[in-house]
Protein backbone atom coordinates (compact mmCIF):
# COMPACT_ATOMS: atom_id res chain seq x y z
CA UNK A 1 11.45 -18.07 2.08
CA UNK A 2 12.77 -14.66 2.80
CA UNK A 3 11.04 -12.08 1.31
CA UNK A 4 9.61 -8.43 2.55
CA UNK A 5 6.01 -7.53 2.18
CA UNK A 6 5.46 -4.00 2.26
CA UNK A 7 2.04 -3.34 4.15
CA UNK A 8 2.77 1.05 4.04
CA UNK A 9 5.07 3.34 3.12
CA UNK A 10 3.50 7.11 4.26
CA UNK A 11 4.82 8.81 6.83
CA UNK A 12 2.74 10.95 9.66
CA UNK A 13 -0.15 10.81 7.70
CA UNK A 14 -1.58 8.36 4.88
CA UNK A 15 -2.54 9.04 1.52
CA UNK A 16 -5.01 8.07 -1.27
CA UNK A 17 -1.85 5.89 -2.52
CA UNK A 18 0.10 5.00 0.58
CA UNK A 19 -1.14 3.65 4.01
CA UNK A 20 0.23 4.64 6.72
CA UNK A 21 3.72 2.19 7.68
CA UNK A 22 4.06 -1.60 8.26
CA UNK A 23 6.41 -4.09 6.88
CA UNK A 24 6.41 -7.81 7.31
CA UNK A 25 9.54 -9.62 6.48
CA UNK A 26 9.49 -13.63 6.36
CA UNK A 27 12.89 -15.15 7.13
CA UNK A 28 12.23 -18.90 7.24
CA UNK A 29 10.37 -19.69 10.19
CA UNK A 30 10.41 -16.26 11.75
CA UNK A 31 7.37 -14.14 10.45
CA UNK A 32 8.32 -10.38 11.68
CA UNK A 33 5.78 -7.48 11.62
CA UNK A 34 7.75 -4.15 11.76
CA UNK A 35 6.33 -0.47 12.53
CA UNK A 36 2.29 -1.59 12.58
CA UNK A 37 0.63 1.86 11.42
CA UNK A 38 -3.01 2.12 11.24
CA UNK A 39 -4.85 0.18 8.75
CA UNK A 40 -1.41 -2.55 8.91
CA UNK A 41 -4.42 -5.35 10.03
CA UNK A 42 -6.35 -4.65 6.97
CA UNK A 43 -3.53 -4.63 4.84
CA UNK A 44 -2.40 -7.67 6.03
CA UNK A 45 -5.69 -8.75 3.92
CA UNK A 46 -4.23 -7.89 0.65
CA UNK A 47 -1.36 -10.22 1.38
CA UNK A 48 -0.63 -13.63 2.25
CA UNK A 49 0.08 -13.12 5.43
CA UNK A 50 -2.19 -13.26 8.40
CA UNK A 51 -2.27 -12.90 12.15
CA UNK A 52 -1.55 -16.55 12.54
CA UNK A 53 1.49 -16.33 11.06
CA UNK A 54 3.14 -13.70 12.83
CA UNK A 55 5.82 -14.85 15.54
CA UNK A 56 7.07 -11.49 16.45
CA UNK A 57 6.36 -8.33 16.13
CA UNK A 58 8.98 -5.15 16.28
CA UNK A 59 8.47 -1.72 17.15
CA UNK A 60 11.07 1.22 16.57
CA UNK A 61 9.35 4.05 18.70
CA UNK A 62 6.27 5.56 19.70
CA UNK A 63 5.00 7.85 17.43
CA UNK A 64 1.52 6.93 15.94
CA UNK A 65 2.71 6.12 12.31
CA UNK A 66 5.00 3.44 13.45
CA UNK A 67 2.64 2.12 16.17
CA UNK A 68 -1.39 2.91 16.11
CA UNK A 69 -1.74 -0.33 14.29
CA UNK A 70 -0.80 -2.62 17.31
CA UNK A 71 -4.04 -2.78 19.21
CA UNK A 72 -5.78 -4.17 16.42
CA UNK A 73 -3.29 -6.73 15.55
CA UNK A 74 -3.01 -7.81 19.10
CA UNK A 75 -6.62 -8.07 19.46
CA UNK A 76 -6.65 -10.24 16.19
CA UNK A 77 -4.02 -12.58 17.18
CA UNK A 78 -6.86 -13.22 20.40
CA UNK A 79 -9.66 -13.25 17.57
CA UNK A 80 -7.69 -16.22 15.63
CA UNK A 81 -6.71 -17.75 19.00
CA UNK A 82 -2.94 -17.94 17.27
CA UNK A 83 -1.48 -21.58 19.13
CA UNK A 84 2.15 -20.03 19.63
CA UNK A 85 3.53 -17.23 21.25
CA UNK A 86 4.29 -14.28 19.84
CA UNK A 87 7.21 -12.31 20.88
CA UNK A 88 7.16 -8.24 20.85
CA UNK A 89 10.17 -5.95 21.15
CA UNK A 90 9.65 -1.99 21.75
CA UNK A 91 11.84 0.57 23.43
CA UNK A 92 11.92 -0.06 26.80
CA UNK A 93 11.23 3.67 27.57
CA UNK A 94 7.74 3.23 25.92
CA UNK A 95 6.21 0.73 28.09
CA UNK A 96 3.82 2.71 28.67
CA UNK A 97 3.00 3.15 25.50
CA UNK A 98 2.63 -0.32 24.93
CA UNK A 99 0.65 -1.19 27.93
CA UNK A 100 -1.95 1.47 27.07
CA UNK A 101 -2.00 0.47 23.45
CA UNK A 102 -2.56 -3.52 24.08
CA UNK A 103 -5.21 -2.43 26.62
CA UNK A 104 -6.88 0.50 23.86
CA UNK A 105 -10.20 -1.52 24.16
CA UNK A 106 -11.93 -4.33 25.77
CA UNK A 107 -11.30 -7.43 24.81
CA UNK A 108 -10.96 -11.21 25.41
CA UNK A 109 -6.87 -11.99 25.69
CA UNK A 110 -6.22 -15.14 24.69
CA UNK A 111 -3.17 -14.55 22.82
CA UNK A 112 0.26 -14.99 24.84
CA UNK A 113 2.88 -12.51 24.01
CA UNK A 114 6.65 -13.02 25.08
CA UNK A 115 7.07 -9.42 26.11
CA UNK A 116 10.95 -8.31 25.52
CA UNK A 117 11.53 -4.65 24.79
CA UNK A 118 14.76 -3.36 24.11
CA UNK A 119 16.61 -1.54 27.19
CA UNK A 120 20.37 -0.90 25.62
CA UNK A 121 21.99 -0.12 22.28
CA UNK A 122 23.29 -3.35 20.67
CA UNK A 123 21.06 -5.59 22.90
CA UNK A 124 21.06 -9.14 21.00
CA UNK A 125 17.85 -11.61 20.79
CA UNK A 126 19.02 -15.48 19.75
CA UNK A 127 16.66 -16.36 17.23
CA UNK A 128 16.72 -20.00 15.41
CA UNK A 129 18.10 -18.84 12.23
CA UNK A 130 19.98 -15.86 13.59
CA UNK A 131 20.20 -13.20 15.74
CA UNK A 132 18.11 -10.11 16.24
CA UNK A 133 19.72 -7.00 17.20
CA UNK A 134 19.11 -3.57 18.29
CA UNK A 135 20.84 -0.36 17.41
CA UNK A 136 19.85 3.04 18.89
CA UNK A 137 19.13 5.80 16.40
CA UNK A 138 18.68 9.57 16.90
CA UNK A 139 15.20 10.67 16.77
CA UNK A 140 13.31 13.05 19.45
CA UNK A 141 11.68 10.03 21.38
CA UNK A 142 13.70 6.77 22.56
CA UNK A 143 14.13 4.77 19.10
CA UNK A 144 16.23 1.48 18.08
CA UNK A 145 16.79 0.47 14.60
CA UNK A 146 16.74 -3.66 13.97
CA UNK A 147 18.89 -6.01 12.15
CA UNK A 148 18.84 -9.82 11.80
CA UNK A 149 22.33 -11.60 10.81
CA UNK A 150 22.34 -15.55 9.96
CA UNK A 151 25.74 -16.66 11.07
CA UNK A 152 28.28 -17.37 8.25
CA UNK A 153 28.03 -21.01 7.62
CA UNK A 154 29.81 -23.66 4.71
CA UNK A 155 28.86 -24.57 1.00
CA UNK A 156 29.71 -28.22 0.78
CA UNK A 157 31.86 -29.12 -2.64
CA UNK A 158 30.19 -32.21 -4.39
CA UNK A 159 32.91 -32.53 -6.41
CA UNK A 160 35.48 -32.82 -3.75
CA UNK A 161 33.28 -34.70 -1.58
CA UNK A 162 33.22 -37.17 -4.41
CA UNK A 163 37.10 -37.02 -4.76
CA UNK A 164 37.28 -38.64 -0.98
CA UNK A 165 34.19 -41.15 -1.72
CA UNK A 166 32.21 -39.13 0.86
CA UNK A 167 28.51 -39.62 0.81
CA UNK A 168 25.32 -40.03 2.48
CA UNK A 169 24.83 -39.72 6.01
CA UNK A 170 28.73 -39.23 6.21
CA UNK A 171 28.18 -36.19 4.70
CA UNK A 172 26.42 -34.75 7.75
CA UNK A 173 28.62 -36.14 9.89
CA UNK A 174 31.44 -34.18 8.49
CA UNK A 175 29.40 -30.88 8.26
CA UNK A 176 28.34 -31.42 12.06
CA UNK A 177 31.60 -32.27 13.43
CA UNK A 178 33.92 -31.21 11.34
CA UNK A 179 36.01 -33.63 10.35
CA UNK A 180 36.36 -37.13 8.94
CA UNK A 181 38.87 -40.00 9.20
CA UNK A 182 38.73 -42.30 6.37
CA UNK A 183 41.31 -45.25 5.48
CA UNK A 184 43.96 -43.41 8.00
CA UNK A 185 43.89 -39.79 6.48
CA UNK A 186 41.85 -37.20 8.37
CA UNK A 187 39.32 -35.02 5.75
CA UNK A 188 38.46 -31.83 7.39
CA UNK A 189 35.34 -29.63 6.62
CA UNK A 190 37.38 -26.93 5.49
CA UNK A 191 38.99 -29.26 2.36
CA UNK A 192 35.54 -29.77 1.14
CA UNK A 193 33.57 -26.92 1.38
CA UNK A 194 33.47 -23.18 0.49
CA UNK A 195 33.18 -20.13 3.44
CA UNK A 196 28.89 -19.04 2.59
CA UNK A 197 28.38 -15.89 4.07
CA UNK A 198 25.16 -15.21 6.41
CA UNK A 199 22.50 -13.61 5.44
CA UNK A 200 21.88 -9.84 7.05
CA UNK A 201 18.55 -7.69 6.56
CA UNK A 202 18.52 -4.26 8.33
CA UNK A 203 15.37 -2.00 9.07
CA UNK A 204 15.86 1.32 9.79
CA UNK A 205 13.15 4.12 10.70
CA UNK A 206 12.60 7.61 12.10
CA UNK A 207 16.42 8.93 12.53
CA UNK A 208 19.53 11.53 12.12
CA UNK A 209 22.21 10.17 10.60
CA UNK A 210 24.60 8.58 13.31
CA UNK A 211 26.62 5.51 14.46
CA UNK A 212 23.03 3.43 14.67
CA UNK A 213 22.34 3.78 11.39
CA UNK A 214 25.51 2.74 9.66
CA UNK A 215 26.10 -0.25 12.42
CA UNK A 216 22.53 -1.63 11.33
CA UNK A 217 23.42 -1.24 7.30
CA UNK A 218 27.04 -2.75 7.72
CA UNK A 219 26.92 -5.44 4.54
CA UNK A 220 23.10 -5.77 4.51
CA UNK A 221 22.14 -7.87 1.48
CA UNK A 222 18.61 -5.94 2.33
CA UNK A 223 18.42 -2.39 4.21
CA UNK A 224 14.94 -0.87 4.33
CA UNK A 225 15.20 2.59 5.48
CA UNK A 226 13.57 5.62 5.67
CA UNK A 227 13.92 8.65 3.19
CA UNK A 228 11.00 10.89 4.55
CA UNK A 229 12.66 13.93 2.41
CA UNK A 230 14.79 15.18 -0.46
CA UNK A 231 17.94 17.08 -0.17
CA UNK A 232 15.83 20.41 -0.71
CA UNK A 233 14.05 19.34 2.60
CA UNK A 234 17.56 18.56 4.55
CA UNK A 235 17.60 21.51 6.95
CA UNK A 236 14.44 20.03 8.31
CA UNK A 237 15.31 16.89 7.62
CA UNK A 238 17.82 17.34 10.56
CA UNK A 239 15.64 19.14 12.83
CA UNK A 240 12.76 16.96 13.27
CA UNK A 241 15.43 13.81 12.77
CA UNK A 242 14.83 12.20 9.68
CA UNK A 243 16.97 11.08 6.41
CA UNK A 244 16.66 12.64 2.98
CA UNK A 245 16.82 10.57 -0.14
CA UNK A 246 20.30 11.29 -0.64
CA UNK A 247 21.58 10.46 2.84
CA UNK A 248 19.90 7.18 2.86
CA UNK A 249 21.52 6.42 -0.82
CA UNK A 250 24.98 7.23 0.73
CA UNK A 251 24.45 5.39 3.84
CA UNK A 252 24.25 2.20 1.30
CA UNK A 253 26.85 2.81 -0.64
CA UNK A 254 29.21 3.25 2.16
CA UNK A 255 27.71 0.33 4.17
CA UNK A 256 28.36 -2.20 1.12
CA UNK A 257 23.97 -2.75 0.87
CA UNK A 258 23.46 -4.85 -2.21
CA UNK A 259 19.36 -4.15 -2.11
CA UNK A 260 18.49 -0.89 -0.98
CA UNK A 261 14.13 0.11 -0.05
CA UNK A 262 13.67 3.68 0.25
CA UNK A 263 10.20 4.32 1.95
CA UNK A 264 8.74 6.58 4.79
CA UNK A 265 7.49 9.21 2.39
CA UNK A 266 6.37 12.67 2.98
CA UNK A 267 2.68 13.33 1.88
CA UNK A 268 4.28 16.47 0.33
CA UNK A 269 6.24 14.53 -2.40
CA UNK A 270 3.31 13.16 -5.29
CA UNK A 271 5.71 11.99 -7.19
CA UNK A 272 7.94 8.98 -6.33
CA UNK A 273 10.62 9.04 -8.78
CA UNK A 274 11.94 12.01 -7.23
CA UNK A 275 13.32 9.71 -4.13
CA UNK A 276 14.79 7.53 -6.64
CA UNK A 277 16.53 10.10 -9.02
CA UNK A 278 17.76 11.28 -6.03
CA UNK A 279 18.80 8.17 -4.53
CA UNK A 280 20.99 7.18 -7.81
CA UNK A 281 23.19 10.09 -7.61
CA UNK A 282 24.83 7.75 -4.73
CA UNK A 283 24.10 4.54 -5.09
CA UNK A 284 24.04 2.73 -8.06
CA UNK A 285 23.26 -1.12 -6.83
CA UNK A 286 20.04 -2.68 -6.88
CA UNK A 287 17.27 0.18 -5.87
CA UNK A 288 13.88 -0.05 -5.12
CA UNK A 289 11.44 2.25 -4.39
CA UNK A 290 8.74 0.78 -1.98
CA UNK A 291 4.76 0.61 -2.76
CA UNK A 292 2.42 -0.16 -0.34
CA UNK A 293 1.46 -4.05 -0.97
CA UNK A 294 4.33 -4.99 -2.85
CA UNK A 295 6.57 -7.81 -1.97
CA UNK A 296 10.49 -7.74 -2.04
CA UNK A 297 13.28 -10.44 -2.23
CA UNK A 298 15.61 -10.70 -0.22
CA UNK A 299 19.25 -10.86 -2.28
CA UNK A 300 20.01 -14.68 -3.21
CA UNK A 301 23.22 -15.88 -1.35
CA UNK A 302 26.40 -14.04 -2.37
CA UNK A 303 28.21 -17.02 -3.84
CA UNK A 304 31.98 -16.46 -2.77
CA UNK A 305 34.83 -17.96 -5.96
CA UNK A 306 35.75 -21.20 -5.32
CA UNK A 307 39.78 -21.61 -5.26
């Protein structure tokens, strides 16, 4: 399963509509919470996800919309007494941040979390299904960007594997070592199976544009990213370092995104479709506009032609 569930989409402040930010995206075993606002642990309630299945939780920065959330999730993962430990990546410059949030009350820890934050631009966490990496974005406090990228892999060919008489546990052999020999002749991997590209999924908050931004969207099959203005906003857009509509639109297009989520509103916008009219002046692939509770597919495989 890899889907994203949106927990909020406001930014700085919540409305009647939107809670404040907080994404969780499930990517087979890996359960990710993103940006935990306030109110991301009731939320989580509405969904059908819950503290236990969280393995690792991801902050961008320190500012309260992206973070005010954490000590009650942490606490919970105690309350549930959660078997597994849970790994938790910040900006290193915000420790703390962190320290003080984790600590915001008194409680019984239980909970063990594999404390990692993020100390350089590009820094790479192996993951079992991929790797996890960090790309440093412009905003006034220290702030990284995340991506996740499943290494390209093979599509086996059951109509060529048929043409050799391969089948069964041979199969796996050939997919693990790359090669067969059968009746003299040496079948390679390669003659029976299609290139299947990996998988990426890029989340992008509170930035400017700049190199960060376009090295985390590079061929995401899903970007989430901010859009906190429209263009008639951009002068302020690029003084307090966020991304309009229309720059996050172009950003996609340019980056080759095939499913782009626009969220990180502005209370001052009531209606949504603006972001999106916007948005399609520049991009005209698969668009969605986020809503707090909703839950979004990641893109299936792209299925490259078979020669």
């Amino acid at each position: 399963m890899r889907e994203l569930v949106v927990l909020g989409t406001a930014s700085q402040a919540p409305t009647r509509d939107r809670n404040h930010n907080g994404y969780v995206l499930r990517w087979d075993d890996e359960v990710i919470l993103f940006d935990p606002g306030e109110g991301s642990q009731r939320q989580l309630l509405h969904t059908g996800v819950t503290a236990t299945d969280l393995t690792r939780i991801c902050v961008t920065h320190f500012h309260g919309d992206h973070c005010l959330g954490l000590p009650g999730t942490i606490q919970r993962l105690s309350l549930d007494r959660v078997p597994h430990s849970v790994a938790v990546h910040f900006p290193a410059e915000g420790a703390d941040y962190f320290a003080r949030l984790r600590h915001a009350s008194s409680f019984h820890e239980t909970a063990e979390l594999a404390v990692t934050p993020i100390e350089a631009d590009g820094q790479r966490i192996v993951l079992r299904n991929g790797t996890l990496e960090a790309r440093r974005l412009r905003h006034p406090i220290e702030t990284y960007g995340y991506r996740l990228v499943e290494p390209d892999g093979c599509r086996m060919l059951p109509e060529r594997l048929a043409a050799y008489g391969i089948a069964g546990p041979a199969v796996g052999e050939l997919q693990r070592v790359g090669h067969l020999d059968l009746d003299g002749r040496r079948v390679t991997r390669d003659e029976v199976s299609t290139p299947r590209p990996g998988q990426r999924f890029a989340f992008v908050m509170d930035t400017g544009l700049c190199d960060g931004v376009y090295a985390l969207a590079e061929q995401a099959d899903l970007l989430v990213i901010e859009s906190t203005f429209l263009e008639s906003e951009a002068a302020l857009a690029a003084e307090v370092g966020h991304l309009t509509a229309g720059q996050a639109a172009r950003v996609a297009a340019e980056s080759g995104v095939r499913r782009l989520v626009l969220t990180h509103f502005s209370q001052r916008y009531a209606d949504p479709t603006r972001f999106a009219d916007e948005a399609r002046r520049h991009f005209d692939g698969d668009l969605v506009i986020a809503e707090d509770l909703a839950t979004i597919q990641v893109p299936p495989r792209r299925v490259p032609s078979v020669e």
